[in-house]
C-alpha atoms as a PDB file:
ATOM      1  CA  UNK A   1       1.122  -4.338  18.635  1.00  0.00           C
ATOM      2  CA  UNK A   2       4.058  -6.315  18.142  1.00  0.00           C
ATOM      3  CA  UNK A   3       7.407  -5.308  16.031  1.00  0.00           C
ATOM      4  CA  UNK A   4       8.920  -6.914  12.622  1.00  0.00           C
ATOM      5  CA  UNK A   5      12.224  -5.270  11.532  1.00  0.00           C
ATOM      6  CA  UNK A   6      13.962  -6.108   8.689  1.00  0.00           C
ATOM      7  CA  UNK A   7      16.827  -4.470   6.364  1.00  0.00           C
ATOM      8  CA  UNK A   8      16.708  -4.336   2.830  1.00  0.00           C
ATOM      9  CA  UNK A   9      19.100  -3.179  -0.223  1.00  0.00           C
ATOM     10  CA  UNK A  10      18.045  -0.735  -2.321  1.00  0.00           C
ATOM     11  CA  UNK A  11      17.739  -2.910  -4.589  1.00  0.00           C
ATOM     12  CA  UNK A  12      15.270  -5.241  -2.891  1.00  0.00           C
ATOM     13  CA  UNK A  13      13.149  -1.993  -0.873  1.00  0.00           C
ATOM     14  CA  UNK A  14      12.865  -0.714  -5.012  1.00  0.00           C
ATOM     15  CA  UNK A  15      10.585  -4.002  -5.417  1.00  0.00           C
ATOM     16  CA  UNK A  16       8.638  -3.823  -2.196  1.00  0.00           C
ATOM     17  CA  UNK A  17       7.842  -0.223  -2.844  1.00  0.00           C
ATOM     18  CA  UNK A  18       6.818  -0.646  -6.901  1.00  0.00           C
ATOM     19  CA  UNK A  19       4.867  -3.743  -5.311  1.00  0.00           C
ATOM     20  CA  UNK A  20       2.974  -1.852  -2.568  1.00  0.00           C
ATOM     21  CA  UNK A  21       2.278   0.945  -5.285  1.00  0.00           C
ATOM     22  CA  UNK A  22       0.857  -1.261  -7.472  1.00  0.00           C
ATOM     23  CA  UNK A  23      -1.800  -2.845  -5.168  1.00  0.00           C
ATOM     24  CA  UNK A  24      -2.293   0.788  -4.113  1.00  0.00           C
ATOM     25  CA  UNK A  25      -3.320   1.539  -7.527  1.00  0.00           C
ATOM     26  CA  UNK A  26      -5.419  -1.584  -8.480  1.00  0.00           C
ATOM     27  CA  UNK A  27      -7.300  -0.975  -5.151  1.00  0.00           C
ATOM     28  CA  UNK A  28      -7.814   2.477  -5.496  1.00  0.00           C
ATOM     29  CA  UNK A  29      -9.260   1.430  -9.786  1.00  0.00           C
ATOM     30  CA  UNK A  30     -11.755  -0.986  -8.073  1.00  0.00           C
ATOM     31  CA  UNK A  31     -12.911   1.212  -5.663  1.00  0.00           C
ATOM     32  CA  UNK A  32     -13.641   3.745  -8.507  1.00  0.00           C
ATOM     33  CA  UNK A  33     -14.991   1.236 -10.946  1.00  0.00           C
ATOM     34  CA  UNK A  34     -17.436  -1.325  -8.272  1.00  0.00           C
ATOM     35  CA  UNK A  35     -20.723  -0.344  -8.253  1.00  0.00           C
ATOM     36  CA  UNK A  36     -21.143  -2.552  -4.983  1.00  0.00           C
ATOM     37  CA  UNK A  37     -21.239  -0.538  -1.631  1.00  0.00           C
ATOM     38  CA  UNK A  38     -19.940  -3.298   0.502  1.00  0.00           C
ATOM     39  CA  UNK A  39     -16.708  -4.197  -1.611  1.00  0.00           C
ATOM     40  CA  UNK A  40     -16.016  -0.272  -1.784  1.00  0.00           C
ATOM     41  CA  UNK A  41     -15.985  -0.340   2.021  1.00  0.00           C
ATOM     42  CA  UNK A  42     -13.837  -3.376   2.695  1.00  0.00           C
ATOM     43  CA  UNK A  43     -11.251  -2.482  -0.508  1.00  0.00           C
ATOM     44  CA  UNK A  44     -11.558   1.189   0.829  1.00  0.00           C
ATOM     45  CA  UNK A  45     -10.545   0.387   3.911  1.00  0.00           C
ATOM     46  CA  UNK A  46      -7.521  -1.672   3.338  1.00  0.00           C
ATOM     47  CA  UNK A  47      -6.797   1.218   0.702  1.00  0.00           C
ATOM     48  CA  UNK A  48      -6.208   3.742   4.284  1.00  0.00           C
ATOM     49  CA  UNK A  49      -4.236   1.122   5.677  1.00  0.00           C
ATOM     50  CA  UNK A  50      -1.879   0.585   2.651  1.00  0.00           C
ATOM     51  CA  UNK A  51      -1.656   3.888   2.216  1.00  0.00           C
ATOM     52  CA  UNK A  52      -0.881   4.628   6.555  1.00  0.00           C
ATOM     53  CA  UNK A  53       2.217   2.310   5.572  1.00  0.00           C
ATOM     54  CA  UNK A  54       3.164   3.089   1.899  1.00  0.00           C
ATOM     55  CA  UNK A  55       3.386   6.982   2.361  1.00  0.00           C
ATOM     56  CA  UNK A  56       5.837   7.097   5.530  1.00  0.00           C
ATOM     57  CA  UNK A  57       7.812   4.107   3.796  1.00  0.00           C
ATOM     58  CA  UNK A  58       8.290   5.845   0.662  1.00  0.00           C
ATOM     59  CA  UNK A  59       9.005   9.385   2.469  1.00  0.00           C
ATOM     60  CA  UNK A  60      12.092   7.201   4.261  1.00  0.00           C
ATOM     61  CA  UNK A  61      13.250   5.111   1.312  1.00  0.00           C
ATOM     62  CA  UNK A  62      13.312   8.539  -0.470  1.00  0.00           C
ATOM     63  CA  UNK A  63      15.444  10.373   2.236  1.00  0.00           C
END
């Protein structure tokens, strides 16, 4: 797997984070509201990987 580093201000990491959260939360809603097995799979699954980058991002923007 290959490396992208970048540095942000606070400023700038605030939007990435509310951004990430956001799509978090709209993916999370349609996985709750579809009815339809196959997009709750393929939304579900990009859900775990948001979520494998969002958590340990937030935990170091926080600290």
């Amino acid at each position: 797997m290959s490396q992208f580093k970048l540095e942000l201000a606070e400023s700038e990491l605030k939007y990435v984070l509310e951004g990430l959260m956001a799509l978090e939360l709209q993916m999370a809603e349609t996985c709750e509201a579809s009815d339809d097995p196959d997009e709750i799979a393929d939304i579900g699954n990009d859900l775990i990987e948001l979520r494998l980058l969002l958590n340990p991002l937030k935990e170091k923007a926080i600290s």
